[in-house]
Protein backbone atom coordinates (compact mmCIF):
# COMPACT_ATOMS: atom_id res chain seq x y z
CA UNK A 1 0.00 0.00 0.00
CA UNK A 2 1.81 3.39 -1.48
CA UNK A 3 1.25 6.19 0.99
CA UNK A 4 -0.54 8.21 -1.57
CA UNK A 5 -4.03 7.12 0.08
CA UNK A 6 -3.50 7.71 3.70
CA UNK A 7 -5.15 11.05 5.17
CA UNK A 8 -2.47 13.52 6.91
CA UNK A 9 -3.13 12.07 10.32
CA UNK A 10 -1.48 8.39 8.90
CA UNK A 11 -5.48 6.67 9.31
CA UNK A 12 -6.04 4.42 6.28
CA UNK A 13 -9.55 5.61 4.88
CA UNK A 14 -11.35 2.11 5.12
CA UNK A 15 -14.85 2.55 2.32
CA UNK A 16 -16.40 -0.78 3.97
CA UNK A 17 -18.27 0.83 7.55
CA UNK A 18 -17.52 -2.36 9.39
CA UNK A 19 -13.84 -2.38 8.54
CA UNK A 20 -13.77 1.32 9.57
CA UNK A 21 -15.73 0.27 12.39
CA UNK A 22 -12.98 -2.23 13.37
CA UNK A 23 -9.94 0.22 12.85
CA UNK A 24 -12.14 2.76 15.04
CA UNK A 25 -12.27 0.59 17.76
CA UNK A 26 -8.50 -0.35 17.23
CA UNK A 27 -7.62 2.76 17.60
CA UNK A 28 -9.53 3.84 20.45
CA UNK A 29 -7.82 0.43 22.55
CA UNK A 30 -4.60 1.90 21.58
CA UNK A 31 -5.19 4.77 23.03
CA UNK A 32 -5.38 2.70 26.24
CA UNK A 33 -2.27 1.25 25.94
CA UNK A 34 -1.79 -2.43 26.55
CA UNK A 35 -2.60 -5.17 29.43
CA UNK A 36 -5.80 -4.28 29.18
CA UNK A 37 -9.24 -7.01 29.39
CA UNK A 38 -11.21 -7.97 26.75
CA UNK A 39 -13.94 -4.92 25.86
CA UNK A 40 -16.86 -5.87 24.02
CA UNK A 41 -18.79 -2.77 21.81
CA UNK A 42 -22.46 -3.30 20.35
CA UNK A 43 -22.31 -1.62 16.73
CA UNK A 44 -25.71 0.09 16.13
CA UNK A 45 -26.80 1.61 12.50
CA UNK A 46 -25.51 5.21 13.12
CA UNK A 47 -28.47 6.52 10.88
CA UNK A 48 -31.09 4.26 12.47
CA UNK A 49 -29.47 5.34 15.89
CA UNK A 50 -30.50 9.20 14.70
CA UNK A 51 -34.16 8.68 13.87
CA UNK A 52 -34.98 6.53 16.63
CA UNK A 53 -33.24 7.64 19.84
CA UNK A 54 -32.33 11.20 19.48
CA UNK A 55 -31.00 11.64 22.40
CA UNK A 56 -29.10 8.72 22.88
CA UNK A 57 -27.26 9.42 19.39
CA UNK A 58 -26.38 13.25 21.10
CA UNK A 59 -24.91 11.75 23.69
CA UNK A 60 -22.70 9.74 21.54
CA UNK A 61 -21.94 12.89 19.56
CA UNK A 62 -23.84 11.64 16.46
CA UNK A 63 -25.84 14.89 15.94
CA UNK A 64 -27.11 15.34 12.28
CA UNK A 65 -24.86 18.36 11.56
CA UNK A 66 -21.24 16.21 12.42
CA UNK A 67 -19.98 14.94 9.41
CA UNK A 68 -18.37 12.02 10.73
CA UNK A 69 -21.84 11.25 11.34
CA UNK A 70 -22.66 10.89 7.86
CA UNK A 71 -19.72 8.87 7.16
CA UNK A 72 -19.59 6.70 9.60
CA UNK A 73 -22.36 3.96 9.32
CA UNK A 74 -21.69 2.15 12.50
CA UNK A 75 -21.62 3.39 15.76
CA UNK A 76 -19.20 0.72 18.35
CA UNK A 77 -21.03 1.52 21.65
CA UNK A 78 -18.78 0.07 24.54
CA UNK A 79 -20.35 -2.32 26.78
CA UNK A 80 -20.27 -3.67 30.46
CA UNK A 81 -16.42 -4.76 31.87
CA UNK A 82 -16.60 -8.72 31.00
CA UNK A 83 -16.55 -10.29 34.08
CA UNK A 84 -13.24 -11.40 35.21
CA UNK A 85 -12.02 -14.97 35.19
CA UNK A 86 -14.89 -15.90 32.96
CA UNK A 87 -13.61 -17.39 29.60
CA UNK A 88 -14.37 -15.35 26.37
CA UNK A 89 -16.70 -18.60 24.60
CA UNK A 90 -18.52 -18.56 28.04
CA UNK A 91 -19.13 -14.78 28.47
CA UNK A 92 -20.45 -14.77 24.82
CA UNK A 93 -22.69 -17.58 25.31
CA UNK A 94 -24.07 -15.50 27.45
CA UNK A 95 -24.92 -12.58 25.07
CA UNK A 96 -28.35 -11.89 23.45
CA UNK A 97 -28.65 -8.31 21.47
CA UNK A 98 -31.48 -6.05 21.40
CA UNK A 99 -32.93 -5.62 17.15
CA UNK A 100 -31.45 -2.08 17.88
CA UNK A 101 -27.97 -3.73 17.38
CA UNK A 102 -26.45 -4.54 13.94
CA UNK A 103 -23.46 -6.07 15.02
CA UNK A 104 -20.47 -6.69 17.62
CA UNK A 105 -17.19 -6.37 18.29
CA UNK A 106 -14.66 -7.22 20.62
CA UNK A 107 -11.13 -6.31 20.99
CA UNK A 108 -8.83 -8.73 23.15
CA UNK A 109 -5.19 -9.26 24.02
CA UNK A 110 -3.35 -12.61 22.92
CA UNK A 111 0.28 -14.10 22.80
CA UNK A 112 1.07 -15.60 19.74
CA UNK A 113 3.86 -17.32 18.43
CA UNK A 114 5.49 -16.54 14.70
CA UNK A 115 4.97 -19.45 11.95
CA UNK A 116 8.85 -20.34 12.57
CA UNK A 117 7.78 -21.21 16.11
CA UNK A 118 4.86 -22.90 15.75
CA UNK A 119 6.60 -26.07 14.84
CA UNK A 120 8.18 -26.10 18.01
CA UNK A 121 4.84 -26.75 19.63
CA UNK A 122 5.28 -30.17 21.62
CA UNK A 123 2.44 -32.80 20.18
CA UNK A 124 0.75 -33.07 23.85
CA UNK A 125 -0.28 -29.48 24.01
CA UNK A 126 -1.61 -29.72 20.72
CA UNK A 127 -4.28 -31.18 22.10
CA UNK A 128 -8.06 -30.03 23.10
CA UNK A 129 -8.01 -29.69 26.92
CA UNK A 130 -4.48 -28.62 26.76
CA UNK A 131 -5.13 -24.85 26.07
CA UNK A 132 -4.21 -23.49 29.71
CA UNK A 133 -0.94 -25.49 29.16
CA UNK A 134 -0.09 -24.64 25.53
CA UNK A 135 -1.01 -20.77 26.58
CA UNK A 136 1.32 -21.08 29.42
CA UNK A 137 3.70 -22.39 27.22
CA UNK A 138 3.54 -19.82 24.27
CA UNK A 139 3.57 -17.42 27.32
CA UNK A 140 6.87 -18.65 28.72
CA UNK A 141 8.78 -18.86 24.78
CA UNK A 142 11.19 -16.02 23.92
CA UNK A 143 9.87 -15.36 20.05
CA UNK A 144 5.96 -14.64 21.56
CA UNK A 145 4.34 -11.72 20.02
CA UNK A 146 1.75 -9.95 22.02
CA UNK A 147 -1.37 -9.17 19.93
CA UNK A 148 -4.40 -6.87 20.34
CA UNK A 149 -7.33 -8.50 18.05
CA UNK A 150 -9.92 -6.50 17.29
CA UNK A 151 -12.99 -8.84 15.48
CA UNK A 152 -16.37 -7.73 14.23
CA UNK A 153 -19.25 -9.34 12.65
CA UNK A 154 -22.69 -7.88 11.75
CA UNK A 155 -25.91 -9.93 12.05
CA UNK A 156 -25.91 -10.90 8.44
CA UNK A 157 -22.86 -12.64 8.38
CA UNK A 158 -20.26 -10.08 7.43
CA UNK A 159 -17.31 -9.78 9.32
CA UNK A 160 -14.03 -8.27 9.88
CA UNK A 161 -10.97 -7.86 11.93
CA UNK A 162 -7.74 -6.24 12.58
CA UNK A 163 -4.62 -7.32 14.33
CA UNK A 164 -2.05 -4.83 15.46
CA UNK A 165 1.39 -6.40 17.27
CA UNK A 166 2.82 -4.75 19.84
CA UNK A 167 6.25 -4.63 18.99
CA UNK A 168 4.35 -2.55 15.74
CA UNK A 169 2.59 -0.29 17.61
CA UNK A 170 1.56 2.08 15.28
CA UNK A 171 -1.70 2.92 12.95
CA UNK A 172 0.28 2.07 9.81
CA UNK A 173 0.84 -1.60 10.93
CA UNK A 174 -2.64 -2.32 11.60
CA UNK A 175 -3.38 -6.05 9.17
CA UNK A 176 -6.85 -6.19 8.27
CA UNK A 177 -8.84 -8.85 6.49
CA UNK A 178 -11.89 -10.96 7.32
CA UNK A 179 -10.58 -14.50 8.03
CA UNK A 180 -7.59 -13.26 10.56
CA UNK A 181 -9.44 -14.46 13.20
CA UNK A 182 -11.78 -17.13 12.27
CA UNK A 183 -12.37 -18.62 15.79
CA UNK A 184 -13.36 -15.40 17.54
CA UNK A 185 -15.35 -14.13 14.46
CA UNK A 186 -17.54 -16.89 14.86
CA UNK A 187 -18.11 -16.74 18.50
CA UNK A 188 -19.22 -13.44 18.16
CA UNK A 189 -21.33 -14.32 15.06
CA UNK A 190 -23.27 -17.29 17.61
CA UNK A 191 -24.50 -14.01 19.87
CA UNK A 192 -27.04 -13.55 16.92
CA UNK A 193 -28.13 -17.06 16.51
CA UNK A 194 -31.54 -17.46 18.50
């Protein structure tokens, strides 16, 4: 990507709503730094949002006359703290959206491990019940990368993500694409199956 299309503030202009959505909420979780929970954000139909809750959409700063309003499509409204100590698939189990809501997103903190290290992975971790130990592990291994995944799908079945590294920190470095994180993607997608 040449630099030609980036605005003076070094944002990539994402056309799709939900991927500017995504950075949007990337951006605002950098701005918190890092070591930070899991945050889950509702994302409401910004226009929609106007016409039937006023009030609601002032408080957000979505007035008619702000033109990010008219941009911007989707609205991430932050939700509750997760609970702590509760794992992710069983805190989203939990979830059930209002029709107001068009999709969600959630931005959480993971090690990973590069490709070259993956095959260092000892076979008994590999396995399911093993993820405490194999997290521990990755954890523990000097080539980890620390991750901030941010991963939203709307109700239809669209869905996006973007994965910033820490040792990248910066808007510029931001990957984006739809399958990065296909686990979490469609644990968020189950909150909108009845």
């Amino acid at each position: 990507m040449g630099m030609d299309n980036l605005p003076t503030d070094g944002t990539p202009i994402a056309a799709d709503p939900l991927t500017r959505a995504v950075l949007e909420i990337d951006e605002y979780a950098a701005g918190m730094g890092w070591d930070q929970p899991a945050r889950l954000f509702a994302l409401v139909d910004t226009a929609q949002l106007r016409a039937q809750q006023p009030e609601l959409a002032g408080q957000l700063g979505m007035d008619e006359e702000s033109e990010d309003a008219k941009a911007a499509s989707l609205t991430p409204v932050e939700q509750d703290e997760l609970p702590p100590g509760t794992p992710l698939d069983e805190f989203l189990a939990t979830i059930a959206w209002p029709d107001a809501v068009t999709g969600c997103a959630l931005t959480v903190e993971r090690q990973m491990l590069p490709p070259s290290a993956e095959a260092s992975v000892p076979e008994e971790l590999q396995h399911e019940g093993a993820e405490d130990r194999l997290a521990r592990w990755v954890a523990e291994h000097p080539e980890r990368q620390e991750v901030r995944m941010t991963v939203a799908v709307l109700r239809d079945g669209k869905r996006e993500a973007a994965v910033r590294l820490r040792e990248k920190d910066s808007k510029t470095e931001v990957l984006t694409g739809e399958g990065l994180v296909p686990g979490l993607a469609q644990a968020l997608a189950a909150t909108f199956e009845d």
